[in-house]
Protein backbone atom coordinates (compact mmCIF):
# COMPACT_ATOMS: atom_id res chain seq x y z
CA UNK A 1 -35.02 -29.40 -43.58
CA UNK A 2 -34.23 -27.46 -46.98
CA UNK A 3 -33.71 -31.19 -48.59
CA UNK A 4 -36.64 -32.44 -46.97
CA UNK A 5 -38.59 -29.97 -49.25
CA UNK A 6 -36.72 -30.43 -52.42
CA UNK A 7 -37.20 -34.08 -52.19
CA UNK A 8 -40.92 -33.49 -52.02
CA UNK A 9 -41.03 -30.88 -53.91
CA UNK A 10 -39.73 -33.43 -56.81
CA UNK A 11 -42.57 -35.86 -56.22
CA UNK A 12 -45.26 -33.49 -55.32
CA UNK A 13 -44.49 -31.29 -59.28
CA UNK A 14 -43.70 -34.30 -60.88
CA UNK A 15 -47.23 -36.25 -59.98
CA UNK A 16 -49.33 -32.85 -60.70
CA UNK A 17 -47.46 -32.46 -64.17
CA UNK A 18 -48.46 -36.22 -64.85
CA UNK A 19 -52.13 -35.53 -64.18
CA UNK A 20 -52.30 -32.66 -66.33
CA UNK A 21 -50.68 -34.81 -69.11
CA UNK A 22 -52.54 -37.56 -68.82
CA UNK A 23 -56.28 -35.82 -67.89
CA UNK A 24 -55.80 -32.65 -70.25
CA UNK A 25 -53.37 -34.20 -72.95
CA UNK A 26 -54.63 -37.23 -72.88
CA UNK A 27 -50.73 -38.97 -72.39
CA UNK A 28 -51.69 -42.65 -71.20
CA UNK A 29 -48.01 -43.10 -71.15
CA UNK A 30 -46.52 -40.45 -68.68
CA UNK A 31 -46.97 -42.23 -65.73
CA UNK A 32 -45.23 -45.70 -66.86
CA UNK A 33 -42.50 -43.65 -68.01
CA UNK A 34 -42.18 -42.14 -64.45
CA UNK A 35 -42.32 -45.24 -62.97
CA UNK A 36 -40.06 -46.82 -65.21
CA UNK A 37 -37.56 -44.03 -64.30
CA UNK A 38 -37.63 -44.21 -60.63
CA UNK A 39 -37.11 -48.14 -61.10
CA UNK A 40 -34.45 -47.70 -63.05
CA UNK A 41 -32.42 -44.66 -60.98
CA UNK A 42 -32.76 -46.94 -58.18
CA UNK A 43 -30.77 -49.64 -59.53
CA UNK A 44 -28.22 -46.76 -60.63
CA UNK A 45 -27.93 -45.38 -57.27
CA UNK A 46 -27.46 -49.11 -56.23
CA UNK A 47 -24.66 -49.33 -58.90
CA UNK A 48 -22.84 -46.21 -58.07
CA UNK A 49 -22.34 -47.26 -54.75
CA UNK A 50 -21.39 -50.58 -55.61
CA UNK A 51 -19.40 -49.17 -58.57
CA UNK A 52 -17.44 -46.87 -56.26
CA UNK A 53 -15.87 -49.62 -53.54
CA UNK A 54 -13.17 -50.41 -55.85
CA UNK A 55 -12.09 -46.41 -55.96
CA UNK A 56 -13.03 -45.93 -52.49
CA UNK A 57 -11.23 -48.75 -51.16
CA UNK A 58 -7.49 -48.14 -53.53
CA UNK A 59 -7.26 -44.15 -52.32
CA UNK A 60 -8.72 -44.53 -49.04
CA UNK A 61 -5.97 -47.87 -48.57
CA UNK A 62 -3.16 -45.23 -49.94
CA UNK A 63 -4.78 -42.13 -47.72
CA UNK A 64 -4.14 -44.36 -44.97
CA UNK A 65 -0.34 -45.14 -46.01
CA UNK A 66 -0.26 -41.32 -46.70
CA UNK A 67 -1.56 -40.54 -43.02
CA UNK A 68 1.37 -42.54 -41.45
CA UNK A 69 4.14 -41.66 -43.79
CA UNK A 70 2.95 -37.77 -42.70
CA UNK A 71 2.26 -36.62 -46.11
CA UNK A 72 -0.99 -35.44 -44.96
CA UNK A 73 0.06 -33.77 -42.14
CA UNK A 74 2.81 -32.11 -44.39
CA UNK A 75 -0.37 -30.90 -46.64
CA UNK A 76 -2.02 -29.93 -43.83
CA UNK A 77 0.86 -27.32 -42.36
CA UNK A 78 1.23 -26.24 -45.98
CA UNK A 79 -1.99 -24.70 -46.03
CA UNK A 80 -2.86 -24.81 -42.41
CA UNK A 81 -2.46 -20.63 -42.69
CA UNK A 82 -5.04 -20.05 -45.62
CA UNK A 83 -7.68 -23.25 -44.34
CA UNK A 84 -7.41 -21.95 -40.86
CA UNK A 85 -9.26 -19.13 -41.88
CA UNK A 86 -11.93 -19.92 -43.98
CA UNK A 87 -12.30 -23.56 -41.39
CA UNK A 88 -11.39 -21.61 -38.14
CA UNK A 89 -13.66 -24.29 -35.79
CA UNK A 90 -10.65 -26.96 -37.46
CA UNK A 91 -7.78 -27.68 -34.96
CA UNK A 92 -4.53 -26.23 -36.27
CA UNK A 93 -3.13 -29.01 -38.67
CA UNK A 94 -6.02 -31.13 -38.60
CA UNK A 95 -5.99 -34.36 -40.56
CA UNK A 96 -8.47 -32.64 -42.37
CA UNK A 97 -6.84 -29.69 -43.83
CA UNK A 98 -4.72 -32.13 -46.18
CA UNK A 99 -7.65 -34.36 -46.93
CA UNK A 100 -9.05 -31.37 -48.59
CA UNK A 101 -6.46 -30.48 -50.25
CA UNK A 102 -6.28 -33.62 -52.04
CA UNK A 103 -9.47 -33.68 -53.01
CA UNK A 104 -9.49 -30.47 -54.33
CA UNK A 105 -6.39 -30.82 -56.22
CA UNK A 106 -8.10 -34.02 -57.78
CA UNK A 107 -10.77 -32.43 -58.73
CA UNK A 108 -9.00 -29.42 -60.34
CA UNK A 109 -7.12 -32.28 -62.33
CA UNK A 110 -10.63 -33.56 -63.37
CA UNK A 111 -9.64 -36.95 -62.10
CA UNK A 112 -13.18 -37.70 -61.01
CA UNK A 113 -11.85 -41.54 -59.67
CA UNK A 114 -9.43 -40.07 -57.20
CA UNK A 115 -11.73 -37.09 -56.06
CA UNK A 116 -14.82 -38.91 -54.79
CA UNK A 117 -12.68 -40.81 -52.30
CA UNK A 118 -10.61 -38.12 -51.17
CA UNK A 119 -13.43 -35.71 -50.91
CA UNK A 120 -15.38 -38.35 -48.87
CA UNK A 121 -12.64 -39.11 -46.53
CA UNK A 122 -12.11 -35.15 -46.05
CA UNK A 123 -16.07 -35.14 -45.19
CA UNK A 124 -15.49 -38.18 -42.57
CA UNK A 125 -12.07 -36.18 -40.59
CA UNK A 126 -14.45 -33.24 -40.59
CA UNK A 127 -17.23 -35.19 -39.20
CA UNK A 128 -14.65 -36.22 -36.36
CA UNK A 129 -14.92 -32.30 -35.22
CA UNK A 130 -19.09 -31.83 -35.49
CA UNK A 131 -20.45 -31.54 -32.11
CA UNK A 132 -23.84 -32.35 -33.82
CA UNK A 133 -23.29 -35.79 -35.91
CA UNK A 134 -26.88 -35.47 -37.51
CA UNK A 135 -26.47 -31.73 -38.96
CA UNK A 136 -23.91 -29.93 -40.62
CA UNK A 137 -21.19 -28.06 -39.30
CA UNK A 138 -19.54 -25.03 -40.78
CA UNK A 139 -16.87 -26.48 -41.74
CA UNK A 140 -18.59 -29.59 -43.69
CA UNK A 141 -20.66 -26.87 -45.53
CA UNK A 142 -17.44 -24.65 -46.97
CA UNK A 143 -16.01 -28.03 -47.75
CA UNK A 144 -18.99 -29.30 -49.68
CA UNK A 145 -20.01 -25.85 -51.43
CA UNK A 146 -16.44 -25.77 -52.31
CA UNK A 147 -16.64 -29.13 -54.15
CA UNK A 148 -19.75 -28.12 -55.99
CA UNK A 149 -18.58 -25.32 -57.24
CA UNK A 150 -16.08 -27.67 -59.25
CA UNK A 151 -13.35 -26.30 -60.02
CA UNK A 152 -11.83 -28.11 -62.97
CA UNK A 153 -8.54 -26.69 -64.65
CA UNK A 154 -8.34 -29.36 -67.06
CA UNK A 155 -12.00 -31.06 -68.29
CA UNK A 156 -10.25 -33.94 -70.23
CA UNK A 157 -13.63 -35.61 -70.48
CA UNK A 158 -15.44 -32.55 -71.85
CA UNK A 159 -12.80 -32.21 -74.62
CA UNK A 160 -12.57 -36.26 -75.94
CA UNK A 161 -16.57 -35.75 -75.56
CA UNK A 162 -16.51 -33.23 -78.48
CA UNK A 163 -13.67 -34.71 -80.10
CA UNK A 164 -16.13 -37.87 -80.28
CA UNK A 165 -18.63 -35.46 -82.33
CA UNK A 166 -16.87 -34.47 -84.73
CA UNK A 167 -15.83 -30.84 -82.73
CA UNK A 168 -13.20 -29.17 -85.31
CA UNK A 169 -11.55 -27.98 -82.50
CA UNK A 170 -11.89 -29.93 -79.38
CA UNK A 171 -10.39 -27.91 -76.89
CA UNK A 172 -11.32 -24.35 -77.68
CA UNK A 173 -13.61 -24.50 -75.12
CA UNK A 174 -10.52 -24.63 -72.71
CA UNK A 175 -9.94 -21.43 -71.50
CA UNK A 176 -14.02 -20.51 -71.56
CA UNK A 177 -14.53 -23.70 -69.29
CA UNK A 178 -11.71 -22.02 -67.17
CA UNK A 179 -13.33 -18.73 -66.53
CA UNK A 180 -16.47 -20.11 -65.61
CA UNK A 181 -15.77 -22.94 -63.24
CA UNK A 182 -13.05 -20.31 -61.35
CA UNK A 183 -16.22 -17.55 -60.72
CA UNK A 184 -18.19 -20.34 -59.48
CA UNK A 185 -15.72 -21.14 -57.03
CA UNK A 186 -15.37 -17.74 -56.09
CA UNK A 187 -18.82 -16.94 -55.67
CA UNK A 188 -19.30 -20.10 -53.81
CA UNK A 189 -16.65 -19.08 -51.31
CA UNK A 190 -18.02 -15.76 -51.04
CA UNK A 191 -21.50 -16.54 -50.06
CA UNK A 192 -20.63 -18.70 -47.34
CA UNK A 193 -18.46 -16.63 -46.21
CA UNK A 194 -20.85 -14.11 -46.07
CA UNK A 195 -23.30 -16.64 -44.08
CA UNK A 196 -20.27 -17.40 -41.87
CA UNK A 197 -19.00 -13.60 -41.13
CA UNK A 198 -15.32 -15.06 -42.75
CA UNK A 199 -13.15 -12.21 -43.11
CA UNK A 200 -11.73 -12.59 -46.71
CA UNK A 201 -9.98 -9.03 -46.66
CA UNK A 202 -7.70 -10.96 -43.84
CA UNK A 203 -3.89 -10.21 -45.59
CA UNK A 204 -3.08 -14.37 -45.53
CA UNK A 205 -6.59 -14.62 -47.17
CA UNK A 206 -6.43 -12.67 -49.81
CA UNK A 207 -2.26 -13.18 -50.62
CA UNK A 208 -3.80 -16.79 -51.42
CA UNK A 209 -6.45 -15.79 -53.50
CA UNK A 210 -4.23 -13.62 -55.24
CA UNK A 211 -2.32 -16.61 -55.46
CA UNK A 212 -4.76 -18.69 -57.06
CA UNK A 213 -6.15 -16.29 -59.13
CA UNK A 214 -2.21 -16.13 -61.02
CA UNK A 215 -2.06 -19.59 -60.91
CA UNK A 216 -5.43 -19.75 -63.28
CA UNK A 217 -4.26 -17.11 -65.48
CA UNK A 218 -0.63 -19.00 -65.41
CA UNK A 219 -2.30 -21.98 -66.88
CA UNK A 220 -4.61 -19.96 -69.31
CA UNK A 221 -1.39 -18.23 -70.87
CA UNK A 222 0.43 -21.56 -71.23
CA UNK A 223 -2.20 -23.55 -72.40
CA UNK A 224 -2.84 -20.75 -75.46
CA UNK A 225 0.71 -20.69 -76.29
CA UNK A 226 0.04 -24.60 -77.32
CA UNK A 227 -1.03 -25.96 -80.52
CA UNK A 228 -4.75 -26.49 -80.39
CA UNK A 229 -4.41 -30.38 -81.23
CA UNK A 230 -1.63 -31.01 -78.02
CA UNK A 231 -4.30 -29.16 -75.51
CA UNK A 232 -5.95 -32.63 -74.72
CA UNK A 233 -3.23 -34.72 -74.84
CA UNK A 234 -0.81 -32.20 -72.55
CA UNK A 235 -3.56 -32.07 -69.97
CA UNK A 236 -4.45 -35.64 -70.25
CA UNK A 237 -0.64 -36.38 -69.81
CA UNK A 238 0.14 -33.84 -67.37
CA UNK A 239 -2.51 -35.07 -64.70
CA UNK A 240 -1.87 -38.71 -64.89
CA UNK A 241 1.45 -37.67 -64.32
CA UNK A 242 0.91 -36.04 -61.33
CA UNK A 243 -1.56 -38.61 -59.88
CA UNK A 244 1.04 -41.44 -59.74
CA UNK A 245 3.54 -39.40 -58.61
CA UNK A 246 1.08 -38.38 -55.37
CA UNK A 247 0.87 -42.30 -55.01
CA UNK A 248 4.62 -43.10 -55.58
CA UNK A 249 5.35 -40.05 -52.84
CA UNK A 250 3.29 -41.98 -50.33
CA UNK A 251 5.14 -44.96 -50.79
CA UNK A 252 8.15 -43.57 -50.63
CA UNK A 253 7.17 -41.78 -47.49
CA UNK A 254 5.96 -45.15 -45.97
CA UNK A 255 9.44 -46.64 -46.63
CA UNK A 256 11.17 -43.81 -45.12
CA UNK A 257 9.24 -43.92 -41.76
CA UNK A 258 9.45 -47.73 -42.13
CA UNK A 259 5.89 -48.27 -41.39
CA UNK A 260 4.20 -51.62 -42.84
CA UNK A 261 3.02 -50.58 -46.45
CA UNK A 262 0.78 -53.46 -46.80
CA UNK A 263 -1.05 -53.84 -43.37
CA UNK A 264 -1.73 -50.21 -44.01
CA UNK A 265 -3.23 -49.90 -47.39
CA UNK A 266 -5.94 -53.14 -45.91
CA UNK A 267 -6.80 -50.79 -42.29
CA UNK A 268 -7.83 -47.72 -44.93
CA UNK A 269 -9.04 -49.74 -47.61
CA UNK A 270 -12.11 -51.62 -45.23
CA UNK A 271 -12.94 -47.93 -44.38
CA UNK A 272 -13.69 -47.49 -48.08
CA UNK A 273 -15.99 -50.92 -48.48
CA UNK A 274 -18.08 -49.98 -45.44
CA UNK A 275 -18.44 -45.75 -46.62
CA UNK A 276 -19.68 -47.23 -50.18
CA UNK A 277 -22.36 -49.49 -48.34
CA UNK A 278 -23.51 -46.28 -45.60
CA UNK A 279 -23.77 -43.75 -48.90
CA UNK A 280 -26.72 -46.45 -50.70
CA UNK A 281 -30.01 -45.21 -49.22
CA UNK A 282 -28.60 -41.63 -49.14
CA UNK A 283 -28.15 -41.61 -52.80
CA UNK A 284 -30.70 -43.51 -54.07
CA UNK A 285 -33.56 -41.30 -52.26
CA UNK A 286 -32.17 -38.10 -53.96
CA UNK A 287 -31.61 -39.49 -57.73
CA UNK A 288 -35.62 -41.09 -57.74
CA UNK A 289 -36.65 -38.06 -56.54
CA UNK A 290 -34.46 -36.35 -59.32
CA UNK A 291 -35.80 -39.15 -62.43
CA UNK A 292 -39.36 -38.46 -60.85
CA UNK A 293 -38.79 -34.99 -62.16
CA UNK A 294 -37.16 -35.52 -65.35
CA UNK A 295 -39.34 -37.89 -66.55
CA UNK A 296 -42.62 -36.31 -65.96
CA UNK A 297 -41.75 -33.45 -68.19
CA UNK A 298 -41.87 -30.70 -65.35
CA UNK A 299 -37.90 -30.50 -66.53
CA UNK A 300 -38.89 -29.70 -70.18
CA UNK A 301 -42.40 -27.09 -69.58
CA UNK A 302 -39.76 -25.33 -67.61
CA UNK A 303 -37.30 -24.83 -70.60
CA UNK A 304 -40.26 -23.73 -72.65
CA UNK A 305 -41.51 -20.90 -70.52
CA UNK A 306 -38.24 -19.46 -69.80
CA UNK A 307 -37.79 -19.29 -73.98
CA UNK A 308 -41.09 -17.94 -73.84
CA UNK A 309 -39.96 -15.37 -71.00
CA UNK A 310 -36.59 -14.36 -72.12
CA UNK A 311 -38.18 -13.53 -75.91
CA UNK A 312 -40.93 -11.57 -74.11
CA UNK A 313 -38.64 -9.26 -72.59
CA UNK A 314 -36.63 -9.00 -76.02
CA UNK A 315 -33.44 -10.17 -74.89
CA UNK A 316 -31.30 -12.89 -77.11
CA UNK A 317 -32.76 -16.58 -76.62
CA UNK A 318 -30.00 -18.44 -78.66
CA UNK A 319 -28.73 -19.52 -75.43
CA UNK A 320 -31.97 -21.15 -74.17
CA UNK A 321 -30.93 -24.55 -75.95
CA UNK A 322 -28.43 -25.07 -73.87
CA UNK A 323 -30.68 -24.74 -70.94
CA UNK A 324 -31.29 -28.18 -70.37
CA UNK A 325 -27.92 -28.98 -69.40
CA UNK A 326 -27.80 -25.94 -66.83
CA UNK A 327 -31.14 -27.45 -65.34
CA UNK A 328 -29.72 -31.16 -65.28
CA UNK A 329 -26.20 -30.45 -63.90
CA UNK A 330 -27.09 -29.61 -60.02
CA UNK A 331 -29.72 -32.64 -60.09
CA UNK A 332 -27.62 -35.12 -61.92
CA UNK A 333 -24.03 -35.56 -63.46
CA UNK A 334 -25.04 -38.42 -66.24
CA UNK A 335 -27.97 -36.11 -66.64
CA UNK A 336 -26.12 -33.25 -67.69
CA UNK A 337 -24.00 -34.73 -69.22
CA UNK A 338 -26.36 -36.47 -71.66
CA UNK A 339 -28.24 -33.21 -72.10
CA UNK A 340 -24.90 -31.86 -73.37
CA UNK A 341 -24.28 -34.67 -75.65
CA UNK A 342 -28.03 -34.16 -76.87
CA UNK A 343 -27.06 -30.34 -77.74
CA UNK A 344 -24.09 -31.31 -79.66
CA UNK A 345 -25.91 -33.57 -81.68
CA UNK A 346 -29.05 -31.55 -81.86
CA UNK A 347 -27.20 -28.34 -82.87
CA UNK A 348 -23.67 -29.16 -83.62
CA UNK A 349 -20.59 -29.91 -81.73
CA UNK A 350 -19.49 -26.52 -82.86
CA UNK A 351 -22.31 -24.27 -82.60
CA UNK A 352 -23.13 -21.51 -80.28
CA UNK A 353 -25.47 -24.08 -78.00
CA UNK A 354 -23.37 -27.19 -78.30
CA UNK A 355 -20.16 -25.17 -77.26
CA UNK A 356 -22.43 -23.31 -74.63
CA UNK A 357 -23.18 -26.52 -73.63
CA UNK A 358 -19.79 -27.76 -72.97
CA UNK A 359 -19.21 -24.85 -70.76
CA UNK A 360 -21.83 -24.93 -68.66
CA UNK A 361 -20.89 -28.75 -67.97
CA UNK A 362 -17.66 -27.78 -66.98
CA UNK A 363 -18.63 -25.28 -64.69
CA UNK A 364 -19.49 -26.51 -61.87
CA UNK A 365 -20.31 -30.20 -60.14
CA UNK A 366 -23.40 -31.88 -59.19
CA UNK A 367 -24.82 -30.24 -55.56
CA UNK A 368 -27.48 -32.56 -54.99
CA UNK A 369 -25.55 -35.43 -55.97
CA UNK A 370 -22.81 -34.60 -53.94
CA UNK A 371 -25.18 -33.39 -50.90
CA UNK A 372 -26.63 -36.98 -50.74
CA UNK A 373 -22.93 -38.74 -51.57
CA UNK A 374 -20.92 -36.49 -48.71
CA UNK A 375 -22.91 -36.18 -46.63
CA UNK A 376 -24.84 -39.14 -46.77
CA UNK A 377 -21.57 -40.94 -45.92
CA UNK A 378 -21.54 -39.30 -42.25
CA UNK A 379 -24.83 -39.78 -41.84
CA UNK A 380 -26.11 -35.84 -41.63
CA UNK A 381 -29.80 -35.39 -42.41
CA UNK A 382 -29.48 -31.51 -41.94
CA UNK A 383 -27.57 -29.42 -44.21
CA UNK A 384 -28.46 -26.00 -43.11
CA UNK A 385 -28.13 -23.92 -46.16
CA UNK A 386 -25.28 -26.03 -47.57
CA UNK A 387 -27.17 -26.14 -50.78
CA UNK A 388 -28.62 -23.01 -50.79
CA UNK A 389 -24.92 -21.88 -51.29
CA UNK A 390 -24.30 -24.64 -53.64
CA UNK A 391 -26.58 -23.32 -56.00
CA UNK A 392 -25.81 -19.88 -55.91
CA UNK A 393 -22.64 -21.28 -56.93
CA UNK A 394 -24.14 -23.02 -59.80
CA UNK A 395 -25.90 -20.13 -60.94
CA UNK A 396 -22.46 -17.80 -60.98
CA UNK A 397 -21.25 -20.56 -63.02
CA UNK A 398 -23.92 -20.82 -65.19
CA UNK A 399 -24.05 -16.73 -66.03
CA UNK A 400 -20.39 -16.96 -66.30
CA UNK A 401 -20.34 -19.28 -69.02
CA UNK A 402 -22.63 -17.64 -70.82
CA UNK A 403 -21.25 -14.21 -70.74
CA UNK A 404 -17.72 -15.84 -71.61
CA UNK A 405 -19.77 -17.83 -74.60
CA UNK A 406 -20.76 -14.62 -75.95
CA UNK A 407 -17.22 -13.19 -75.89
CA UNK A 408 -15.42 -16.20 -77.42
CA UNK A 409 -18.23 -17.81 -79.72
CA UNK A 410 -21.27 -15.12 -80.71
């Protein structure tokens, strides 16, 4: 229901902001350029779909091979003790749990072409175990609120971004990316939690967020000991690396349980033609909605009034320019991301806002984009307050990176 009223919601702001442009203002132009927007974000929702059968049908053809040569159920009794908790309605070693796991370790990777696949044939095992097909199920809602939290260890594609501009320094936003896409996480699995009554004080709970938590601060030490200039190039290396080792493992697997490699890959890779196809009216419904909004300007008289706002009350507004990239990342990836490339440019690469920018990029992923991709792709029209905890989420990632900001940059 909650996405029912953010879609119009959208429409509704967007088509009052027009009138009082074009009535008041006198802007003749604000409606074509509306128009002209939804037109055009429907052919990109058409093209992301499209775009993604190639992805979707390589890793879902070597999920399948992965399935068979019991690599997945491996990854599932790995961390069958920690998911068992916080997705107790999951069977014990559930396909599932190791469908996750890949997708999160993709996604911590920042290998966005492997993630999307993974995380969308975790959503369809889970969907397997909801005793309501058209509404979300606790499970499905961890799983997604932990994928919008986005945590990325490595943002390769933030880094060759600023490189691109001219950054002196291309990775020194690192560490701060780090630190802000971790509390995200955290928060994120602590307010569902909360909505779920999931004890995380449980000992096998909290020995693996201990766990994690060194892990981060593992990677944080090594990747400061390293010349600034081999940053990108170590982590660019690294998870490539790992990637075609995950798909070599498979194969190797398949070999050893003597299983037909080829027949295999084909049964998972039709899966990933006919998910691509189901996720098209999904996704193309929630980005119009989202261009609707951008272009009328509601986006922009929003970013105004909080400068306004924050000034009023006399606290620091140097931050506000990066504001339309916080705004644009939960609505739309290519959104945010061009607001960040617009900072960079506007500002500098390496000023406060451009760097601030970066940061808030990095840390977290796209909840109503990935509402209407996952689950879209299982067909659920209720989410239930799967993005209410998504952007609660968002917003610890978005205060983290600008407390962090102020420590490494002001």
């Amino acid at each position: 229901m909650i996405l029912n009223y953010i879609w119009v919601g959208f429409f509704l702001l967007a088509f009052v902001w027009c009138c009082y442009q074009f009535f008041i203002l006198g802007n003749a132009d604000v409606f074509a350029a509306v128009i002209e927007g939804i037109f055009s974000s429907a052919k990109t929702g058409f093209e992301i779909s499209i775009g993604l059968t190639g992805v979707m049908t390589l890793w879902l053809g070597l999920m399948k091979i992965g399935e068979k040569a019991g690599a997945v159920n491996m990854l599932s009794r790995i961390v069958g003790p920690f998911f068992s908790r916080l997705f107790p309605e999951l069977p014990k070693n559930h396909p599932a749990l190791g469908n996750m796991l890949m997708n999160f370790s993709a996604n911590m990777l920042g290998l966005d072409n492997a993630a999307t696949p993974l995380g969308l044939k975790a959503m369809k095992s889970l969907q397997e175990e909801n005793r309501t097909p058209d509404t979300s199920s606790n499970a499905q809602i961890m799983f997604l609120v932990l994928n919008t939290s986005g945590l990325t260890i490595i943002p390769i594609s933030i880094m060759v971004y600023r490189a691109q501009l001219g950054a002196a320094d291309p990775s020194d936003i690192f560490i701060p990316v780090l630190i802000a896409t971790f509390f995200s996480t955290l928060v994120g699995l602590i307010s569902v939690a909360i909505w779920q009554r999931i004890n995380l004080f449980n000992r096998v709970v909290l020995s693996w967020l201990v766990g994690i938590t060194t892990l981060v601060g593992i990677i944080i030490w090594y990747f400061s000991s390293l010349p600034k200039d081999q940053i990108a190039r170590v982590s660019s290396i690294s998870s490539n690396f790992i990637l075609f080792s995950i798909i070599i493992a498979f194969i190797l697997g398949g070999l050893w349980k003597k299983i037909n490699l080829y027949d295999s890959f084909i049964d998972g890779a039709k899966e990933g033609f006919e998910t691509s196809i189901k996720i098209i009216p999904y996704l193309i419904a929630m980005l119009v909605a989202i261009a609707a909004f951008r272009e009328s300007g509601v986006m922009h008289a929003f970013i105004r009034g909080a400068e306004i706002a924050i000034g009023a009350v006399g606290m620091p507004t140097d931050f506000v320019g990066a504001l339309p990239t916080a705004i644009m990342k939960p609505l739309s990836g290519s959104g945010a991301r061009t607001m960040m490339v617009d900072a960079m440019k506007t500002y500098g690469a390496d000023s406060f806002v451009g760097r601030l920018s970066c940061m808030i990029q990095g840390s977290a992923d796209t909840t109503f984009f990935i509402v209407a991709l996952y689950f879209g792709s299982v067909g659920i029209k209720k989410t239930r307050y799967a993005i209410t905890c998504g952007l609660i989420a968002d917003l610890a990632g978005l205060i983290a990176a600008i407390l962090t900001a102020y420590v490494f940059f002001s």
